[in-house]
C-alpha atoms as a PDB file:
ATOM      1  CA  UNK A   1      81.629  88.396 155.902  1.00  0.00           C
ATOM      2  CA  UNK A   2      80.041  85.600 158.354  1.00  0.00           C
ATOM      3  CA  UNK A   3      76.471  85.737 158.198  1.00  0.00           C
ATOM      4  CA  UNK A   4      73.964  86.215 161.234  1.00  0.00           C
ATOM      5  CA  UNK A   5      73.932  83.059 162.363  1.00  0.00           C
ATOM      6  CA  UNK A   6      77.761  82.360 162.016  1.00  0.00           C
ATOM      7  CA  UNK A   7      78.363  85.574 164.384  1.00  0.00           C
ATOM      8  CA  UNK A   8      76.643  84.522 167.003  1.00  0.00           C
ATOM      9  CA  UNK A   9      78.152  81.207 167.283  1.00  0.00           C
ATOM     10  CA  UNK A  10      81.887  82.624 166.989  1.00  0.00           C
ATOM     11  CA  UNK A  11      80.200  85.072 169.948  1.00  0.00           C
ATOM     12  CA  UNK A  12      78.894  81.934 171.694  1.00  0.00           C
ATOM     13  CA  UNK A  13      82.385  80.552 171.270  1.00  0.00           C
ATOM     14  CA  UNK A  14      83.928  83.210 172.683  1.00  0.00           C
ATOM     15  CA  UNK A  15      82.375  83.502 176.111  1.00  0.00           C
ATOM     16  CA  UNK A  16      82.863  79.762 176.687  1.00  0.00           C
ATOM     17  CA  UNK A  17      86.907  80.328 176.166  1.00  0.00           C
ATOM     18  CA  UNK A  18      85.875  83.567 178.219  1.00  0.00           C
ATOM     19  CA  UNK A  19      84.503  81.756 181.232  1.00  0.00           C
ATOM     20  CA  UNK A  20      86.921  78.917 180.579  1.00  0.00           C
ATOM     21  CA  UNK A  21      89.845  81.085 181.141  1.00  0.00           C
ATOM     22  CA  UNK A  22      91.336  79.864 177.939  1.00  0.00           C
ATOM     23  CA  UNK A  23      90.874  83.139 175.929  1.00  0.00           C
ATOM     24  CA  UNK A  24      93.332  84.382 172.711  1.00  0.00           C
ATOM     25  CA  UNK A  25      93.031  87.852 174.097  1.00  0.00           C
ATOM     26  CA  UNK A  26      97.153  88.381 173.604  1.00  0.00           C
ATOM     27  CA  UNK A  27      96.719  86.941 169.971  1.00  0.00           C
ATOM     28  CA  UNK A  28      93.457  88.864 169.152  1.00  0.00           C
ATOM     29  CA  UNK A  29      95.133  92.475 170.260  1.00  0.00           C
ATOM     30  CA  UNK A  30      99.041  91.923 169.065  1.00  0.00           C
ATOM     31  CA  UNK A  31     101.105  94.446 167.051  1.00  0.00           C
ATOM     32  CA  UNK A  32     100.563  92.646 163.653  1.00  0.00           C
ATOM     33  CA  UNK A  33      96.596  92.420 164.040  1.00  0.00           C
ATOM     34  CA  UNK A  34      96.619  95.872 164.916  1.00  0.00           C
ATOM     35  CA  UNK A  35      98.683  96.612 162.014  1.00  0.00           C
ATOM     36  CA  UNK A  36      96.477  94.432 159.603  1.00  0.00           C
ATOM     37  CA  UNK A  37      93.423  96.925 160.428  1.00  0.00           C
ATOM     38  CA  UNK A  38      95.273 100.017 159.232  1.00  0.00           C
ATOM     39  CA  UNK A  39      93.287  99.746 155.891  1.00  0.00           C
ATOM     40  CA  UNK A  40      89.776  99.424 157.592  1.00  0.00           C
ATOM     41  CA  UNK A  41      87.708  97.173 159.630  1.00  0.00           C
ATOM     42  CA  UNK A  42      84.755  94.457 159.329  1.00  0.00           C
ATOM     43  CA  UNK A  43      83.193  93.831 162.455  1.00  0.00           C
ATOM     44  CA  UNK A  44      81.251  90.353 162.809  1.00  0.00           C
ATOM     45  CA  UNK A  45      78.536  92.236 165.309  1.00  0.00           C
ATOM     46  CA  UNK A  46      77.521  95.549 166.384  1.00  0.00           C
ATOM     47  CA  UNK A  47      77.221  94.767 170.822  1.00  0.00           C
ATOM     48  CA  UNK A  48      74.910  97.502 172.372  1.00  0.00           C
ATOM     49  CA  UNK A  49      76.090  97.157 175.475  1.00  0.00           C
ATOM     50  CA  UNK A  50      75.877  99.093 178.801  1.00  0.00           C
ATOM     51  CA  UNK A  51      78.771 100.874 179.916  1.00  0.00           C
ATOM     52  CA  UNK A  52      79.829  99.369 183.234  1.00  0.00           C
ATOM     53  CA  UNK A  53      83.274  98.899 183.865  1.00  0.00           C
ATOM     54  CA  UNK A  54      82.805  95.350 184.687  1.00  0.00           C
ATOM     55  CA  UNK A  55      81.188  94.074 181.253  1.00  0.00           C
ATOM     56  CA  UNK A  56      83.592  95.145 178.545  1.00  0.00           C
ATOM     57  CA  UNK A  57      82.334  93.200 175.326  1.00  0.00           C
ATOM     58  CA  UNK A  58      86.219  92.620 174.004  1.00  0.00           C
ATOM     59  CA  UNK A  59      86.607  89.985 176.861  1.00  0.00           C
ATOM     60  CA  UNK A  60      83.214  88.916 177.931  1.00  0.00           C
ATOM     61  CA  UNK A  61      83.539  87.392 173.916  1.00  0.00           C
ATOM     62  CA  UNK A  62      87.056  86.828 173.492  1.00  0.00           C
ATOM     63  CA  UNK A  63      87.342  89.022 170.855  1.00  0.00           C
ATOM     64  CA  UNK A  64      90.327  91.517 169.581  1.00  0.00           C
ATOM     65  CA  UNK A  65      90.877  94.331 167.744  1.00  0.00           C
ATOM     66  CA  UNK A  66      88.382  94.951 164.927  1.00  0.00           C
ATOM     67  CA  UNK A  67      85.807  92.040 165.639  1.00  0.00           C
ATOM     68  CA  UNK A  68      83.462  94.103 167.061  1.00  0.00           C
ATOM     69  CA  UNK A  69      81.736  97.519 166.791  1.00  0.00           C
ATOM     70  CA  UNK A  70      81.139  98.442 170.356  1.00  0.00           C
ATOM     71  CA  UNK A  71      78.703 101.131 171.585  1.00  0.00           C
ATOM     72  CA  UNK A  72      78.347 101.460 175.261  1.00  0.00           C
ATOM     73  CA  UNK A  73      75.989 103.556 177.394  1.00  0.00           C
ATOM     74  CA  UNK A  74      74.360 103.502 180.725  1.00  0.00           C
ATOM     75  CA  UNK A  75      71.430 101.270 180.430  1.00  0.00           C
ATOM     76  CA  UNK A  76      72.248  99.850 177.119  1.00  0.00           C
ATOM     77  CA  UNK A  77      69.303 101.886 175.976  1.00  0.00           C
ATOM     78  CA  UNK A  78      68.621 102.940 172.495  1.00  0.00           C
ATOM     79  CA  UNK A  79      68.887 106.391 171.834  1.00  0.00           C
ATOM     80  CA  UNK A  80      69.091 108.222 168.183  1.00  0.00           C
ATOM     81  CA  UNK A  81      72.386 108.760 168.304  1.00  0.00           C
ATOM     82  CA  UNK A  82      72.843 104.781 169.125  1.00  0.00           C
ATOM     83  CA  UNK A  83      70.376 103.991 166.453  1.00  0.00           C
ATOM     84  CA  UNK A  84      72.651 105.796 164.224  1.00  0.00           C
ATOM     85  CA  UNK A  85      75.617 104.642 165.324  1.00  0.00           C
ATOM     86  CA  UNK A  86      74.454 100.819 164.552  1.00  0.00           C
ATOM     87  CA  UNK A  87      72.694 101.750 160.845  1.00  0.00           C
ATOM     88  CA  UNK A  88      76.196 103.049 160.182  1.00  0.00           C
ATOM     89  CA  UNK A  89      77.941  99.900 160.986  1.00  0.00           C
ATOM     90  CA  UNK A  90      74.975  97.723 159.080  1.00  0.00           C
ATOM     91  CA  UNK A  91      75.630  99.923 156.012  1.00  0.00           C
ATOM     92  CA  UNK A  92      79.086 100.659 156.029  1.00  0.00           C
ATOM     93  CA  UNK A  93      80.338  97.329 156.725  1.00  0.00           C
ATOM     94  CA  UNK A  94      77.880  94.848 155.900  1.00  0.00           C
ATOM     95  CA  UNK A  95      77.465  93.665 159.822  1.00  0.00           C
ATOM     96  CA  UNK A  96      74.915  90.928 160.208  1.00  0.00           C
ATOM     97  CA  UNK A  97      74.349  90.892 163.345  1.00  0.00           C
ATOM     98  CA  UNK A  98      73.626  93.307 166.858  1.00  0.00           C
ATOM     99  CA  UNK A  99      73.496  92.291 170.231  1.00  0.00           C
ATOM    100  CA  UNK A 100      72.077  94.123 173.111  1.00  0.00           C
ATOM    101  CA  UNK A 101      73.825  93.105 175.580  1.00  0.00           C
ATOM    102  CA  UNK A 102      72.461  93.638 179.364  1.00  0.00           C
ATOM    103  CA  UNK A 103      74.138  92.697 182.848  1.00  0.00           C
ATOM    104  CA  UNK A 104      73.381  91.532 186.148  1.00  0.00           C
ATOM    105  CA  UNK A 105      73.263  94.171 189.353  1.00  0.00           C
ATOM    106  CA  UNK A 106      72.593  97.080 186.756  1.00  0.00           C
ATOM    107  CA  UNK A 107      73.287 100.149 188.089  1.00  0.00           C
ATOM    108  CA  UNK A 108      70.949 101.745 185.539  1.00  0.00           C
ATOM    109  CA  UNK A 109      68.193  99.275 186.199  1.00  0.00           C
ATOM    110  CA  UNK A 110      68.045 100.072 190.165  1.00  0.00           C
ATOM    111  CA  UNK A 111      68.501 103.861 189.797  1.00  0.00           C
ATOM    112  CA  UNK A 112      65.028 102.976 187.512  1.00  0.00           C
ATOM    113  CA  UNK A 113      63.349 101.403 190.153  1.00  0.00           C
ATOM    114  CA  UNK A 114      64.346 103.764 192.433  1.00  0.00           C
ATOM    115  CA  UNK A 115      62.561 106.685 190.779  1.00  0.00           C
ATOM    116  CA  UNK A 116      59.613 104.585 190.178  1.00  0.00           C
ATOM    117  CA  UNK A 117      59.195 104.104 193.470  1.00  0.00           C
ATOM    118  CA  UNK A 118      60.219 107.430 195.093  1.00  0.00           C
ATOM    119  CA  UNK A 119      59.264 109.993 192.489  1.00  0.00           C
ATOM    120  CA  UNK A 120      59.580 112.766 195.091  1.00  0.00           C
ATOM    121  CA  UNK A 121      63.469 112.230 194.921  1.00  0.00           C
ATOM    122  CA  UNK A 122      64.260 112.741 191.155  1.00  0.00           C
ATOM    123  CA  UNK A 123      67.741 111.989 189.641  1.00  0.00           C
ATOM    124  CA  UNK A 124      69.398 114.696 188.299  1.00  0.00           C
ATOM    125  CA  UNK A 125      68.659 115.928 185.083  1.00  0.00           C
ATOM    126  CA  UNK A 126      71.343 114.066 182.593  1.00  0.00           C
ATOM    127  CA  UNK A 127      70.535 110.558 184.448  1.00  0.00           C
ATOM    128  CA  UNK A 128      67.372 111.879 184.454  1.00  0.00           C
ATOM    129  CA  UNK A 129      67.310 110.969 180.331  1.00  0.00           C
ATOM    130  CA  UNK A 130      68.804 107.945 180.884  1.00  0.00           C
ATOM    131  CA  UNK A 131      66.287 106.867 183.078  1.00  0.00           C
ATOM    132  CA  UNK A 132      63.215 107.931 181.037  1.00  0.00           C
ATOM    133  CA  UNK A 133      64.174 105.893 178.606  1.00  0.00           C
ATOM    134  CA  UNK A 134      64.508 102.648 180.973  1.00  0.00           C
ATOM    135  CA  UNK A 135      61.219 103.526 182.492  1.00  0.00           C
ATOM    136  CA  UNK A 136      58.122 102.132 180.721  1.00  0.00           C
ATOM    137  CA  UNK A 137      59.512  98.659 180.046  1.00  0.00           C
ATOM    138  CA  UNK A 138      60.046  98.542 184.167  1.00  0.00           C
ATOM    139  CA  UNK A 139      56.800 100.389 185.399  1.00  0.00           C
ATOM    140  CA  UNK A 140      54.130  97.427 185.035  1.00  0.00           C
ATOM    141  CA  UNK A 141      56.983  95.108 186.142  1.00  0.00           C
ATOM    142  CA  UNK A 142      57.321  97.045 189.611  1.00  0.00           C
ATOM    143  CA  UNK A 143      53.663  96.899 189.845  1.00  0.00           C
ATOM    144  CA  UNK A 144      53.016  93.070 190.471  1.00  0.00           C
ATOM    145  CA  UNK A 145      54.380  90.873 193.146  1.00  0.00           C
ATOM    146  CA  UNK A 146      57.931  91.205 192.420  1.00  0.00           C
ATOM    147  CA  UNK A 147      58.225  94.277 194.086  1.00  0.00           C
ATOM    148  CA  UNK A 148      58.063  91.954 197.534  1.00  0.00           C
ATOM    149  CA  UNK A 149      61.176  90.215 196.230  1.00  0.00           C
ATOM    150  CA  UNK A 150      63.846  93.018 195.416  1.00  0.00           C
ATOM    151  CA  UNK A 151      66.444  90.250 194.126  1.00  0.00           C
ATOM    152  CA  UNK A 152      63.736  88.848 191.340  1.00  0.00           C
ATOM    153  CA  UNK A 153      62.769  92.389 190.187  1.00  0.00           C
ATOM    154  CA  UNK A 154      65.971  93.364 189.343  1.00  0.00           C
ATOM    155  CA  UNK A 155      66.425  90.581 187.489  1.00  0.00           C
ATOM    156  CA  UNK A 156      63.175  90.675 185.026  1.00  0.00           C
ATOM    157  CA  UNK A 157      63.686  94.209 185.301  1.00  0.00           C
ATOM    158  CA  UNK A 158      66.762  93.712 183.373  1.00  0.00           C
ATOM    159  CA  UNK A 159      65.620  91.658 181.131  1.00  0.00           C
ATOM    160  CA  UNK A 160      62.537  93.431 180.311  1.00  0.00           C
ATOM    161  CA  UNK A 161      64.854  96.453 179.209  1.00  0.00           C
ATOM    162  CA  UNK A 162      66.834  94.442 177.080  1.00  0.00           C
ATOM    163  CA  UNK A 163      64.062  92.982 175.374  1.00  0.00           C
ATOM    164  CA  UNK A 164      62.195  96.769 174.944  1.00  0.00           C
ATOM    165  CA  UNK A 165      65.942  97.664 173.458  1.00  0.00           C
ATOM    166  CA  UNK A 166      65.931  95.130 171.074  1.00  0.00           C
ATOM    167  CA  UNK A 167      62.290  95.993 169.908  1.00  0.00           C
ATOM    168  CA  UNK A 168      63.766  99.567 169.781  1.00  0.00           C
ATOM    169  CA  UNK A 169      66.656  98.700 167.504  1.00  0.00           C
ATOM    170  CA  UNK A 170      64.416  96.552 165.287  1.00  0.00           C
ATOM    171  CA  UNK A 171      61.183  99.136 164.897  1.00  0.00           C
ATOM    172  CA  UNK A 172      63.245 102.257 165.417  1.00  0.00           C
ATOM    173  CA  UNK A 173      64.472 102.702 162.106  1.00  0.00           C
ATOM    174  CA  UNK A 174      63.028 101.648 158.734  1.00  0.00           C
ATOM    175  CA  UNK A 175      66.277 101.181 157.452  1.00  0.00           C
ATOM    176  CA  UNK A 176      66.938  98.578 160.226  1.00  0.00           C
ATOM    177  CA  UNK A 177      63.887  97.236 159.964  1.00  0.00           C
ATOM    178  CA  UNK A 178      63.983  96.513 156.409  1.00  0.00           C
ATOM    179  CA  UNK A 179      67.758  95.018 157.054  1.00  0.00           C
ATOM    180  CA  UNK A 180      65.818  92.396 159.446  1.00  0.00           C
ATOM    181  CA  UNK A 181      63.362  91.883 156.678  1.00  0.00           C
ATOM    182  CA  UNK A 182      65.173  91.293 154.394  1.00  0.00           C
ATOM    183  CA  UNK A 183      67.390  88.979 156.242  1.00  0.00           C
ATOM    184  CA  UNK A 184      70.242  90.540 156.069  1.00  0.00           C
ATOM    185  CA  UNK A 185      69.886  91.692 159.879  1.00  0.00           C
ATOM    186  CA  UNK A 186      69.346  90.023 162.848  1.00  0.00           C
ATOM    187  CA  UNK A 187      68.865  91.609 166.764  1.00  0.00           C
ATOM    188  CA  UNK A 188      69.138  89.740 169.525  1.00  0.00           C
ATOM    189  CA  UNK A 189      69.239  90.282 173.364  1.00  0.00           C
ATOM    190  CA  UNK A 190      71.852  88.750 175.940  1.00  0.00           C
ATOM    191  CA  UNK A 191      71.783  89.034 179.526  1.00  0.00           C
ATOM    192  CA  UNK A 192      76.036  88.928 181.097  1.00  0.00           C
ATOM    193  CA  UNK A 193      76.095  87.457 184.601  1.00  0.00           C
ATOM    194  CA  UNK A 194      78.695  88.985 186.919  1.00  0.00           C
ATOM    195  CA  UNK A 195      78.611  86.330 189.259  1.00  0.00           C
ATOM    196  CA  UNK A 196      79.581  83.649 186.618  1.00  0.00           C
ATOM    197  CA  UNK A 197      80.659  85.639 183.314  1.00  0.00           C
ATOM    198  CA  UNK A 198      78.497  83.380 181.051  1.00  0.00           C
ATOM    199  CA  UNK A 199      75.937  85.139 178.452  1.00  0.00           C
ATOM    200  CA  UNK A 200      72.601  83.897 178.359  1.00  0.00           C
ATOM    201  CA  UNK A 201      71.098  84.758 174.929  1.00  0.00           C
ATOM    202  CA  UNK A 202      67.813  85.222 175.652  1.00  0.00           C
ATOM    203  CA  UNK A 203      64.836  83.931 173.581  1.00  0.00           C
ATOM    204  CA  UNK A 204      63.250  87.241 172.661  1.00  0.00           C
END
């Protein structure tokens, strides 16, 4: 197994052949690979990524079957059964590294902002959860004078929840935190651009 720093550069890596258009997707997902992983898996990184259609980690990466332990929800926010779902991959499989990986033009993000600023016209129940748990990294945010420039909120606004996911994944489990500790763990955040496909790995 590659260790934490190793994953992210084969990640790194990845999205350059990505944005290149120079990918090994057909390689990465043929019959014999698929084959190979009949006997288990060992995923390089655990992405936390959000679930729109237009960010699938796989390509955004370059990776193929078996690189990657993939758990996708609105938001990319950090819920137990998330937080579960990545202590299981750290434990069962030894993988160094997760990445929460935010977009660009988050649907998630503006549906936030939205209820922020019209709380008279509340989202229905189920987003309603989703949203909750978006809302107090975004609240100050849509507070100062960003909320004059709708294009620049929604940016830090994205940002800001991916770094208040990271500091979930990290502090929200003291089995995960002692992984990070211990050095056997690392989190990071990356922002996906849709306009350009590059990740930006931010500097939490």
């Amino acid at each position: 197994m590659v260790d934490a720093q190793q994953a992210l550069q084969q990640l790194k890596e990845g999205n350059k052949r990505f944005v290149s258009q120079v990918g090994k997707q057909h390689e990465l997902s043929s019959e014999q690979r698929r084959l190979k992983l009949l006997d288990g898996q060992k995923p390089f990184a655990i992405i936390l990524g959000c679930s729109d259609s237009r960010v699938p980690a796989e390509l955004v990466f370059d990776q193929g079957l078996g690189d990657l332990f993939v758990i996708r929800v609105a938001g990319n926010i950090v819920a137990p059964s998330q937080v579960g779902s990545i202590e299981f991959a750290v434990e069962t499989y030894g993988t160094p590294l997760v990445v929460v990986l935010g977009h660009s033009h988050c649907g998630a993000i503006q549906a936030t902002l939205d209820a922020i600023r019209n709380p008279s016209v509340a989202p229905s129940h189920n987003l309603m959860s989703i949203v909750s748990r978006i809302r107090p990294s975004l609240e100050t945010l849509a507070e100062t004078d960003l909320k004059h420039n709708e294009t620049d909120l929604v940016k830090y606004a994205v940002r800001a929840n991916i770094r208040s996911s990271v500091s979930q994944v990290r502090y929200s489990s003291p089995y995960l935190e002692e992984q990070v500790q211990l050095g056997k763990l690392n989190v990071v955040g990356a922002q996906y651009s849709l306009e350009t496909g590059e990740v930006d790995f931010l500097d939490i």
